[in-house]
N, C-alpha and C. Protein backbone atom coordinates (compact mmCIF):
# COMPACT_ATOMS: atom_id res chain seq x y z
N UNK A 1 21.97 17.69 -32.77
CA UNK A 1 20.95 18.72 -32.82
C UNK A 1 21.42 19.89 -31.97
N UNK A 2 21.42 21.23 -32.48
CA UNK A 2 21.80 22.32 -31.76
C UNK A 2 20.69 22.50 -30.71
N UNK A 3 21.44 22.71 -29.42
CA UNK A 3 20.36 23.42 -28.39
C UNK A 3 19.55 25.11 -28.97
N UNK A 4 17.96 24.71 -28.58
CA UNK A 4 17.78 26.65 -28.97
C UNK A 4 17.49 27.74 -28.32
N UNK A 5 17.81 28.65 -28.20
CA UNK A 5 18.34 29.69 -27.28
C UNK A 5 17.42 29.76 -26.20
N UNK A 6 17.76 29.57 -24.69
CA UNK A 6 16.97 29.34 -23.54
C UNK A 6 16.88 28.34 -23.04
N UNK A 7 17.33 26.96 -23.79
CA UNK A 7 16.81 25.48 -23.71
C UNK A 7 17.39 25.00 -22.05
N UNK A 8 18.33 25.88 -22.12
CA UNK A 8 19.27 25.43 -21.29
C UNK A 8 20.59 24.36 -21.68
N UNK A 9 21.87 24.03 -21.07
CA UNK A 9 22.48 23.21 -21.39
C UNK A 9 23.07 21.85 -20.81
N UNK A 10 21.54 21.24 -20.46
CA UNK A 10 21.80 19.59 -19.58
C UNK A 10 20.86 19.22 -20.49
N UNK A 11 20.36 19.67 -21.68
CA UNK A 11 19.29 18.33 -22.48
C UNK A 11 20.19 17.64 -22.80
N UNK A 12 19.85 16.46 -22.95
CA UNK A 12 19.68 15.17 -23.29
C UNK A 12 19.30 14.65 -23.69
N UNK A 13 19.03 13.47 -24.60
CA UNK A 13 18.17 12.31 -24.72
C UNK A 13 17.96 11.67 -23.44
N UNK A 14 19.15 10.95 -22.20
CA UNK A 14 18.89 10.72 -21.58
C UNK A 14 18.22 11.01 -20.63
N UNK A 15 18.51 12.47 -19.97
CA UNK A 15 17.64 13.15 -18.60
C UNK A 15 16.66 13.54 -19.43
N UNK A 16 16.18 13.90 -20.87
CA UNK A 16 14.68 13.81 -20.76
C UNK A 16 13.84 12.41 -20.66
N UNK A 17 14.78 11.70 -20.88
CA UNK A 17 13.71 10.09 -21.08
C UNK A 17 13.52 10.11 -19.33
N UNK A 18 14.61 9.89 -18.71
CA UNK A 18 14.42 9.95 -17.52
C UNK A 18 13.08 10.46 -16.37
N UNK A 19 13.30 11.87 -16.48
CA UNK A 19 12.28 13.03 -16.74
C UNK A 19 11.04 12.72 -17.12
N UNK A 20 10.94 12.23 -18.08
CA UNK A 20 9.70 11.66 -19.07
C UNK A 20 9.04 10.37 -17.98
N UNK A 21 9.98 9.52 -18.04
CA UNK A 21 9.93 8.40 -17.38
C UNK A 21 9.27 8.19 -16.04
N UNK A 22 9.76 9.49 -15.28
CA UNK A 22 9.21 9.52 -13.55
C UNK A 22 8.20 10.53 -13.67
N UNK A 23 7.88 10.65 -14.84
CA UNK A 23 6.56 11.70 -15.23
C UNK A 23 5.12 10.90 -15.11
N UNK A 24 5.77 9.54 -16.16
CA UNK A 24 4.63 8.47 -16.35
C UNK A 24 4.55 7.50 -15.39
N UNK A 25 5.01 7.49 -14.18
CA UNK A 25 5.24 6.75 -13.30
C UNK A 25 4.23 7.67 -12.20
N UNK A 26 3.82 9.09 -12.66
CA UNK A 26 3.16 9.51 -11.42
C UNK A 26 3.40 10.64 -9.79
N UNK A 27 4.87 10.74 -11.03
CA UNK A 27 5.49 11.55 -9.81
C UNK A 27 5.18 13.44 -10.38
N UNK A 28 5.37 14.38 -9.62
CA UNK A 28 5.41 15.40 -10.11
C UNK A 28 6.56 15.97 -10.48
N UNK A 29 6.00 17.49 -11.51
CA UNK A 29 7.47 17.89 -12.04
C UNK A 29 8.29 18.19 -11.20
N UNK A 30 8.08 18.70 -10.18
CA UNK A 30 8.42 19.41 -9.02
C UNK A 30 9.21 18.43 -8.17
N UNK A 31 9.09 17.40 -7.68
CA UNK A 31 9.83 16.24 -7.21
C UNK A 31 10.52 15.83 -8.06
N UNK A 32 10.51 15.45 -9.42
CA UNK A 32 11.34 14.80 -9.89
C UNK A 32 12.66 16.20 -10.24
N UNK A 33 12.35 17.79 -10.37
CA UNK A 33 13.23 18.66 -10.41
C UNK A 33 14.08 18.83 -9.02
N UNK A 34 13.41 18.06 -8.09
CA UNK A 34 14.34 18.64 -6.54
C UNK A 34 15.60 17.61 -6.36
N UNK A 35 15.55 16.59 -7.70
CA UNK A 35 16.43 15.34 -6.97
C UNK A 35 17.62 16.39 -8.26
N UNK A 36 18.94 15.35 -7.18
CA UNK A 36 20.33 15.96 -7.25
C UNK A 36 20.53 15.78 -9.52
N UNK A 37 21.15 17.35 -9.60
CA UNK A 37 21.48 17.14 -11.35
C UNK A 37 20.64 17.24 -12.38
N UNK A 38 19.26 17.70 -11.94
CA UNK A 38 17.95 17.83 -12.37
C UNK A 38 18.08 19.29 -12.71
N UNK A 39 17.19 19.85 -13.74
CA UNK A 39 17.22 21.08 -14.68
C UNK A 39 16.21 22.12 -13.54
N UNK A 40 15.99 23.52 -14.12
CA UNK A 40 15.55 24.27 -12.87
C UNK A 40 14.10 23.86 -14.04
N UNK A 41 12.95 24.63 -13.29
CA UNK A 41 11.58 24.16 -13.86
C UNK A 41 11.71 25.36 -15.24
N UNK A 42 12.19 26.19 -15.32
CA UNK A 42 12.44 26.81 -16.43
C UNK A 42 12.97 26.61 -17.89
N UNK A 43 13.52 25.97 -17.57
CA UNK A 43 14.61 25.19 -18.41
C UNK A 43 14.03 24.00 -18.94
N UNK A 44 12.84 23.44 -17.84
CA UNK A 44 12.07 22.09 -18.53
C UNK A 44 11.30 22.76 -19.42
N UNK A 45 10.40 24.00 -19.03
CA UNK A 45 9.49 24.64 -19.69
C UNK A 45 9.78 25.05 -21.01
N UNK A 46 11.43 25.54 -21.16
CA UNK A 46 11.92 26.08 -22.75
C UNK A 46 12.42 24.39 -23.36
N UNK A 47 12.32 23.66 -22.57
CA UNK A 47 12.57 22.62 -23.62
C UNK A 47 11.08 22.08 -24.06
N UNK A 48 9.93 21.91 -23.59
CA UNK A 48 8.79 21.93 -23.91
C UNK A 48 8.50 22.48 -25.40
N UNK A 49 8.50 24.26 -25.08
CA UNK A 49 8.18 24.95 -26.01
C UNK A 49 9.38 24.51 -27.11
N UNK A 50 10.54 24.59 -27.01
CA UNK A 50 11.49 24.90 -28.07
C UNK A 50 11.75 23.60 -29.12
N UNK A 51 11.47 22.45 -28.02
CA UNK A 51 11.99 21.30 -28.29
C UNK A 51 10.40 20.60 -28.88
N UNK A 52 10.04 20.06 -29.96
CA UNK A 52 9.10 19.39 -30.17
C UNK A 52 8.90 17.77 -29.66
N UNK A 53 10.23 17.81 -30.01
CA UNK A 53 10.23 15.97 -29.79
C UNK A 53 9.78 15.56 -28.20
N UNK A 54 10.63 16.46 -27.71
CA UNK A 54 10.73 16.46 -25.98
C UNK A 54 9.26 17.10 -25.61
N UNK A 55 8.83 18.15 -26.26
CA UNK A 55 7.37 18.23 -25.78
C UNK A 55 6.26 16.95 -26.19
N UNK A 56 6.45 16.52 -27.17
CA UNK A 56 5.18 15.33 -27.20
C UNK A 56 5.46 14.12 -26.77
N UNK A 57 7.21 13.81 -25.99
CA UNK A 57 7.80 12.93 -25.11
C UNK A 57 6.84 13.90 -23.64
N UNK A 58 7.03 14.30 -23.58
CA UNK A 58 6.63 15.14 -22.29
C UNK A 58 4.98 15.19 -22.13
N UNK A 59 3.98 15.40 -22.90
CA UNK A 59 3.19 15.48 -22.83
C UNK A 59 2.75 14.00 -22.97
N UNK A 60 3.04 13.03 -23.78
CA UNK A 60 2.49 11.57 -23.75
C UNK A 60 2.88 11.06 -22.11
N UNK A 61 4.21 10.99 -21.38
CA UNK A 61 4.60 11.20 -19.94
C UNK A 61 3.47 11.64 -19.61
N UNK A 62 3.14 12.69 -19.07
CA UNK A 62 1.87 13.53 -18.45
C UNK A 62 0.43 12.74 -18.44
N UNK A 63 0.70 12.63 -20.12
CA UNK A 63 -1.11 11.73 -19.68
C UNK A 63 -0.80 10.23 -18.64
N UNK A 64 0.29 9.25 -19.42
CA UNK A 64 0.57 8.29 -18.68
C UNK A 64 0.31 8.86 -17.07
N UNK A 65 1.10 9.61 -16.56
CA UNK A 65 0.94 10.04 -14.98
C UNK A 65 -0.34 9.93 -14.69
N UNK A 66 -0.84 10.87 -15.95
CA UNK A 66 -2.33 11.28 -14.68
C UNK A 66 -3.15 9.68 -14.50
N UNK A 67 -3.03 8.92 -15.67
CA UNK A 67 -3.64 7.38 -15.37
C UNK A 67 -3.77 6.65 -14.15
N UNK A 68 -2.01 7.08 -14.01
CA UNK A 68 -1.62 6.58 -12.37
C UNK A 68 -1.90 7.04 -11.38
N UNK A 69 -2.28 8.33 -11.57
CA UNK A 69 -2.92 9.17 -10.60
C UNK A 69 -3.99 8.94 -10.22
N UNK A 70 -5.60 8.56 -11.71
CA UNK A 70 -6.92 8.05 -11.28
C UNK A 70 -6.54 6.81 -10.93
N UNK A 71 -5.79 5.62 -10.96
CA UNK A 71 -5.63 4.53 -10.54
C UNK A 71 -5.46 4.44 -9.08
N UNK A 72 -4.50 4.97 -8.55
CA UNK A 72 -4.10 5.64 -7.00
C UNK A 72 -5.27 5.82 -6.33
N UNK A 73 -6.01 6.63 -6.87
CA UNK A 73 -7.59 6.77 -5.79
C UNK A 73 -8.37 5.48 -5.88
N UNK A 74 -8.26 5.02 -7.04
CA UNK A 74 -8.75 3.93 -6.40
C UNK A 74 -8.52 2.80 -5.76
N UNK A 75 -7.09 3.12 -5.40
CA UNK A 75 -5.93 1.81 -4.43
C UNK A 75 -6.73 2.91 -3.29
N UNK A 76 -6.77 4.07 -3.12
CA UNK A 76 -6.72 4.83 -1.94
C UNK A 76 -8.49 4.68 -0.94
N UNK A 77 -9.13 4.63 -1.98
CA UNK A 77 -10.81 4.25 -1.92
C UNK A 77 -10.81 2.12 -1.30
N UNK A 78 -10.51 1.65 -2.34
CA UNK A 78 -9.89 0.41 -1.58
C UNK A 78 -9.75 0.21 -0.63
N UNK A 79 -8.67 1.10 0.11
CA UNK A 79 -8.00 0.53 1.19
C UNK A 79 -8.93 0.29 2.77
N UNK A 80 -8.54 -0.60 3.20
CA UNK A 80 -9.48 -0.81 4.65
C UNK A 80 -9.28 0.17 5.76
N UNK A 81 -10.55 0.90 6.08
CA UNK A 81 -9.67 1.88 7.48
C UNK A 81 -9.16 1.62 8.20
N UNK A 82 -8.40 2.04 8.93
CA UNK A 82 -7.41 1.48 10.41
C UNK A 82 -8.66 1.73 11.51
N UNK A 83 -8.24 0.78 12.13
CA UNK A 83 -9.00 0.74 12.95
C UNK A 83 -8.04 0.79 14.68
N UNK A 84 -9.43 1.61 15.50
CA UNK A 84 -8.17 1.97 16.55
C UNK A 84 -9.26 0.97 17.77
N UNK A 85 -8.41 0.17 18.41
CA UNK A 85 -8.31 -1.02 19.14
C UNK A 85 -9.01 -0.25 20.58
N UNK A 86 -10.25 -1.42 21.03
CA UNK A 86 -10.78 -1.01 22.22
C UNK A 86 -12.14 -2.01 22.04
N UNK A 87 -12.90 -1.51 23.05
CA UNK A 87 -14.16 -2.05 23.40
C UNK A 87 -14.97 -2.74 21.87
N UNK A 88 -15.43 -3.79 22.05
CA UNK A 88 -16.40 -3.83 20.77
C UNK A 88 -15.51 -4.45 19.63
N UNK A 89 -14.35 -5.00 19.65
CA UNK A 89 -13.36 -5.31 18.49
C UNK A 89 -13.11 -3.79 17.89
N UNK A 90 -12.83 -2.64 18.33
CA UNK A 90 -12.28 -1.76 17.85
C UNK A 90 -13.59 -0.57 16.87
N UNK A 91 -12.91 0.52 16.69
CA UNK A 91 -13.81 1.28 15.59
C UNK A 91 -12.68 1.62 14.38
N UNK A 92 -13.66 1.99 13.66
CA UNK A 92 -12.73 2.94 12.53
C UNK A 92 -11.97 4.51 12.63
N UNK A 93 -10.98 4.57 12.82
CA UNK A 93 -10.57 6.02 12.65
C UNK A 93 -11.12 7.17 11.96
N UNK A 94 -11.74 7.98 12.27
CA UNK A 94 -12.49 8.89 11.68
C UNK A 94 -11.52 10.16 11.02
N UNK A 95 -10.39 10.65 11.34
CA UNK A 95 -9.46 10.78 11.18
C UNK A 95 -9.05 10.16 10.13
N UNK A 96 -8.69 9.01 10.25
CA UNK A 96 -7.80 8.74 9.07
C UNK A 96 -8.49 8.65 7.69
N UNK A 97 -10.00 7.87 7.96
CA UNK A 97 -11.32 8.14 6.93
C UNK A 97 -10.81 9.79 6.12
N UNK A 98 -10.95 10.64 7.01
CA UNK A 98 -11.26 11.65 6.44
C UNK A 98 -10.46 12.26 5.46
N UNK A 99 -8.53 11.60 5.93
CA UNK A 99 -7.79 11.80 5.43
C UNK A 99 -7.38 11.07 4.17
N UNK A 100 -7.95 10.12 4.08
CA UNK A 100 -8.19 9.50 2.85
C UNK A 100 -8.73 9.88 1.66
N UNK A 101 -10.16 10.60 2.08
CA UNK A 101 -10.97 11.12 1.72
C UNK A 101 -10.87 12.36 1.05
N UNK A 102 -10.11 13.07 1.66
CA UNK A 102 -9.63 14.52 1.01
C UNK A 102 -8.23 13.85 0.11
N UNK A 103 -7.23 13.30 0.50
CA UNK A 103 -6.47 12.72 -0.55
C UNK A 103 -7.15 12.23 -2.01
N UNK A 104 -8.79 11.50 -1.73
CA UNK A 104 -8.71 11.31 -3.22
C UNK A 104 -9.29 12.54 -4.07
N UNK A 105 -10.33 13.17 -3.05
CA UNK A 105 -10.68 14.42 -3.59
C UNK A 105 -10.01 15.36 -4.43
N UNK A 106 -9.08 15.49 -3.51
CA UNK A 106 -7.62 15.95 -4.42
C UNK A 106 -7.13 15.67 -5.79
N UNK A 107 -6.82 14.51 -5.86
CA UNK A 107 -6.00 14.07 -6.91
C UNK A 107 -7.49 14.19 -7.96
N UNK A 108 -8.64 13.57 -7.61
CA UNK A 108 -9.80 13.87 -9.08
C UNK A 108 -9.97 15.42 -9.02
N UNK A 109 -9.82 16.45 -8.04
CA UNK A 109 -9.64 17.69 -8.71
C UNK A 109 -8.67 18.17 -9.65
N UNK A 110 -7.63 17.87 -9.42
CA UNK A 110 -6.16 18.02 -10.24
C UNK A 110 -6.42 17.55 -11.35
N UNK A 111 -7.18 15.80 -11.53
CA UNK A 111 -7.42 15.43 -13.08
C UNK A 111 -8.24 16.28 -13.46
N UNK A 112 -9.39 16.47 -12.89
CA UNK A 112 -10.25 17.28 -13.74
C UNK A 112 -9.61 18.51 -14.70
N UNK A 113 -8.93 19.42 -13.47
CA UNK A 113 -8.04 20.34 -13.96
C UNK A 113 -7.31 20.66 -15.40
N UNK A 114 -6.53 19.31 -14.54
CA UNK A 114 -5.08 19.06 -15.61
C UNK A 114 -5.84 18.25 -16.99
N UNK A 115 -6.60 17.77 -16.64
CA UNK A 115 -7.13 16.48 -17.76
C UNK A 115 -8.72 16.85 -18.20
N UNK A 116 -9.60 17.76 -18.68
CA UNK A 116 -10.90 17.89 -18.31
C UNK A 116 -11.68 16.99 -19.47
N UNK A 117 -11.00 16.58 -20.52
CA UNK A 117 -11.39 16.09 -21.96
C UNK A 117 -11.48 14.46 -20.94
N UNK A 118 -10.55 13.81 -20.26
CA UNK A 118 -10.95 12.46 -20.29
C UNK A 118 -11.38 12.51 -18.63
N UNK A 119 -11.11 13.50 -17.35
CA UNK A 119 -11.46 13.57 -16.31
C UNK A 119 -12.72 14.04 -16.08
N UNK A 120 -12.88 15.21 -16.47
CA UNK A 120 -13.70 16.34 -16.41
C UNK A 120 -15.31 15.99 -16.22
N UNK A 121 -16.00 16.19 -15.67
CA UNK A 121 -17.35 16.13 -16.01
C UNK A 121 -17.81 16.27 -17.29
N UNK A 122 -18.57 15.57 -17.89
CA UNK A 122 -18.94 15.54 -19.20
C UNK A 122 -20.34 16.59 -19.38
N UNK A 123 -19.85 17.46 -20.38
CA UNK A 123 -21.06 18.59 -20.43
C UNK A 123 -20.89 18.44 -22.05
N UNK A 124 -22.54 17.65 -22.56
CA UNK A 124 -22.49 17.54 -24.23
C UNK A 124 -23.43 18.89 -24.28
N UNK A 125 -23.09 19.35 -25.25
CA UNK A 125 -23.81 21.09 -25.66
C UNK A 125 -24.73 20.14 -27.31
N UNK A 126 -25.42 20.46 -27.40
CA UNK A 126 -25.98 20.40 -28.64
C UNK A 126 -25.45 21.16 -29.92
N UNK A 127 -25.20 20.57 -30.71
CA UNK A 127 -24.60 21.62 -31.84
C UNK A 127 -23.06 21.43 -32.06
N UNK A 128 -22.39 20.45 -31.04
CA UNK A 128 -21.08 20.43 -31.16
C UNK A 128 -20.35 19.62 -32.98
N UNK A 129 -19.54 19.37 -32.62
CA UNK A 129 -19.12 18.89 -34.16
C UNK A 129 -19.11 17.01 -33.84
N UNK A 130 -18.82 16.63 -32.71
CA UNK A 130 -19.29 15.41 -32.32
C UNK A 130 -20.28 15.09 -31.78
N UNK A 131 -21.46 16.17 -31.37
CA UNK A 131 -22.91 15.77 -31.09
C UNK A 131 -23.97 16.55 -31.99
N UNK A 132 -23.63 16.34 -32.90
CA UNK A 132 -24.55 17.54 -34.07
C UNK A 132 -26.25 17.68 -33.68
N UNK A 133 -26.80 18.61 -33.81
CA UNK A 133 -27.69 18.77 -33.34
C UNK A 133 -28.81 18.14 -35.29
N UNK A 134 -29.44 17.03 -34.64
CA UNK A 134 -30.28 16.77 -35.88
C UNK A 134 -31.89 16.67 -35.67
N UNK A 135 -32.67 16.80 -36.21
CA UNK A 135 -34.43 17.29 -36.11
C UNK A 135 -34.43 15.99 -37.16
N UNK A 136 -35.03 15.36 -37.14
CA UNK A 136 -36.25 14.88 -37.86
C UNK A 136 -38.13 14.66 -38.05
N UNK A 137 -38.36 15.24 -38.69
CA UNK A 137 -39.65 15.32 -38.58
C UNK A 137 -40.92 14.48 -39.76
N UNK A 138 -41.48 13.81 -39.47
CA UNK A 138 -42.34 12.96 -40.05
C UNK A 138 -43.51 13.87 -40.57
N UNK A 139 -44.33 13.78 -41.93
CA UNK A 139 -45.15 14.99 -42.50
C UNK A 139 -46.06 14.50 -40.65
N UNK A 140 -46.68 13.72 -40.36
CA UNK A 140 -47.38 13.22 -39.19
C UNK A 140 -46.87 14.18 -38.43
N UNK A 141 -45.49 14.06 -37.82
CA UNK A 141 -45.46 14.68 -36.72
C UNK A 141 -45.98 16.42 -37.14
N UNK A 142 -45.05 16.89 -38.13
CA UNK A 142 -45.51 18.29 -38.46
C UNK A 142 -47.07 18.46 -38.57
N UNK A 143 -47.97 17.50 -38.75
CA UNK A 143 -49.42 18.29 -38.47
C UNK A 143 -49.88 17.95 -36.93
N UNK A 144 -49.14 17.39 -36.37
CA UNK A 144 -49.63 17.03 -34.99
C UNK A 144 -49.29 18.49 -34.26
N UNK A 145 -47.63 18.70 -34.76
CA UNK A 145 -47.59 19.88 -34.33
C UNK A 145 -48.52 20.92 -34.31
N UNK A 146 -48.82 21.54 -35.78
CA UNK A 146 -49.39 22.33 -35.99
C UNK A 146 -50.79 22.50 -35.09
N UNK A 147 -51.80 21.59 -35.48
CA UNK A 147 -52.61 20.84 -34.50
C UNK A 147 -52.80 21.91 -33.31
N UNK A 148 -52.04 21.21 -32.54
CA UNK A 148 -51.50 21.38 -31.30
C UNK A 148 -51.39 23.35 -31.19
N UNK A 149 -50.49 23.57 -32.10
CA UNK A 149 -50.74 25.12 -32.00
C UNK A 149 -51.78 25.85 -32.11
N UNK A 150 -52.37 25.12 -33.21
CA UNK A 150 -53.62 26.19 -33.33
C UNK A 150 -54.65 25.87 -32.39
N UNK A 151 -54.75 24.48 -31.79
CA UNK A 151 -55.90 24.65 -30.53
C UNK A 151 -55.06 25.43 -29.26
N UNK A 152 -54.10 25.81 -29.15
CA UNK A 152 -53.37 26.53 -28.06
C UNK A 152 -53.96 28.06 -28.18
N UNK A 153 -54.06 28.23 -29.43
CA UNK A 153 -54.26 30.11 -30.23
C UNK A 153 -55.58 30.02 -29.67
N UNK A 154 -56.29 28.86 -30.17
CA UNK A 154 -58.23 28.69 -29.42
C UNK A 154 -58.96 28.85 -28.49
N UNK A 155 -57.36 28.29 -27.68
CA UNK A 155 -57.77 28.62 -26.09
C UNK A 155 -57.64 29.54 -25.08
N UNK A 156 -56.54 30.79 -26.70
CA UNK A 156 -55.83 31.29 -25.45
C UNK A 156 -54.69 31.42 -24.97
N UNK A 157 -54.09 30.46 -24.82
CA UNK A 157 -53.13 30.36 -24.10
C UNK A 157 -52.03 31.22 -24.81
């Protein structure tokens, strides 16, 4: 397969599986570009766009990651605080709590971000094409309605 103009010239099959590989494992692009023989982040980016195969290798990578990523917070939520040794059998580090704490914060902001379809807060709109907006009305209910309106007009209101 010819490289296409920009791709750069270290693709591979191999360094993208690679690439791909420490993608779905959780690592970032950015770390896995700093280790020795690795492409500049530009060069990953025109193989993305240029390259199809390597982009939906790349993007299936990505979701795998982020999995590992919501999984991680919850090894990180898990974990028991350290506890710092003294009077009373010890306390909990408040400190390290906290630092925990903003670590997972983190990483579910980033999913949200990066991921908002399976991370994201769920906001259903009415009317969508998977929540269709449907009325049904019974002749009953329509005179209850009505009903209802015209003693409203009676009163006033």
């Amino acid at each position: 397969m010819g490289r296409p103009k920009g791709s750069g010239s270290l693709y591979t099959q191999e360094l993208a599986a690679h690439i791909c590989e420490r993608l779905s494992m959780g690592e970032t692009l950015v770390s896995i570009l700093q280790s020795p023989g690795m492409p500049k982040r530009s060069t990953v980016q025109h193989w993305i766009t240029d390259l199809p195969e390597f982009g939906e290798m790349y993007a299936r990578a990505r979701d795998a990651g982020f999995d590992v990523l919501a999984e991680d917070t919850i090894r990180i939520i898990d974990e028991e605080p350290e506890r710092i040794t003294g009077e009373g059998g010890g306390r909990r580090d408040s400190a390290y709590v906290q630092w925990q704490k903003n670590r997972v914060e983190l990483r579910l902001r980033l999913l949200k971000s990066w991921c908002p379809k399976r991370y994201g807060d769920r906001q259903v709109l009415v009317g969508e094409a998977e929540n269709p907006l449907t009325l049904a009305f019974t002749p009953e209910t329509l005179i209850s309605l009505a009903d209802g309106l015209q003693t409203e007009r009676q009163d006033g209101k």
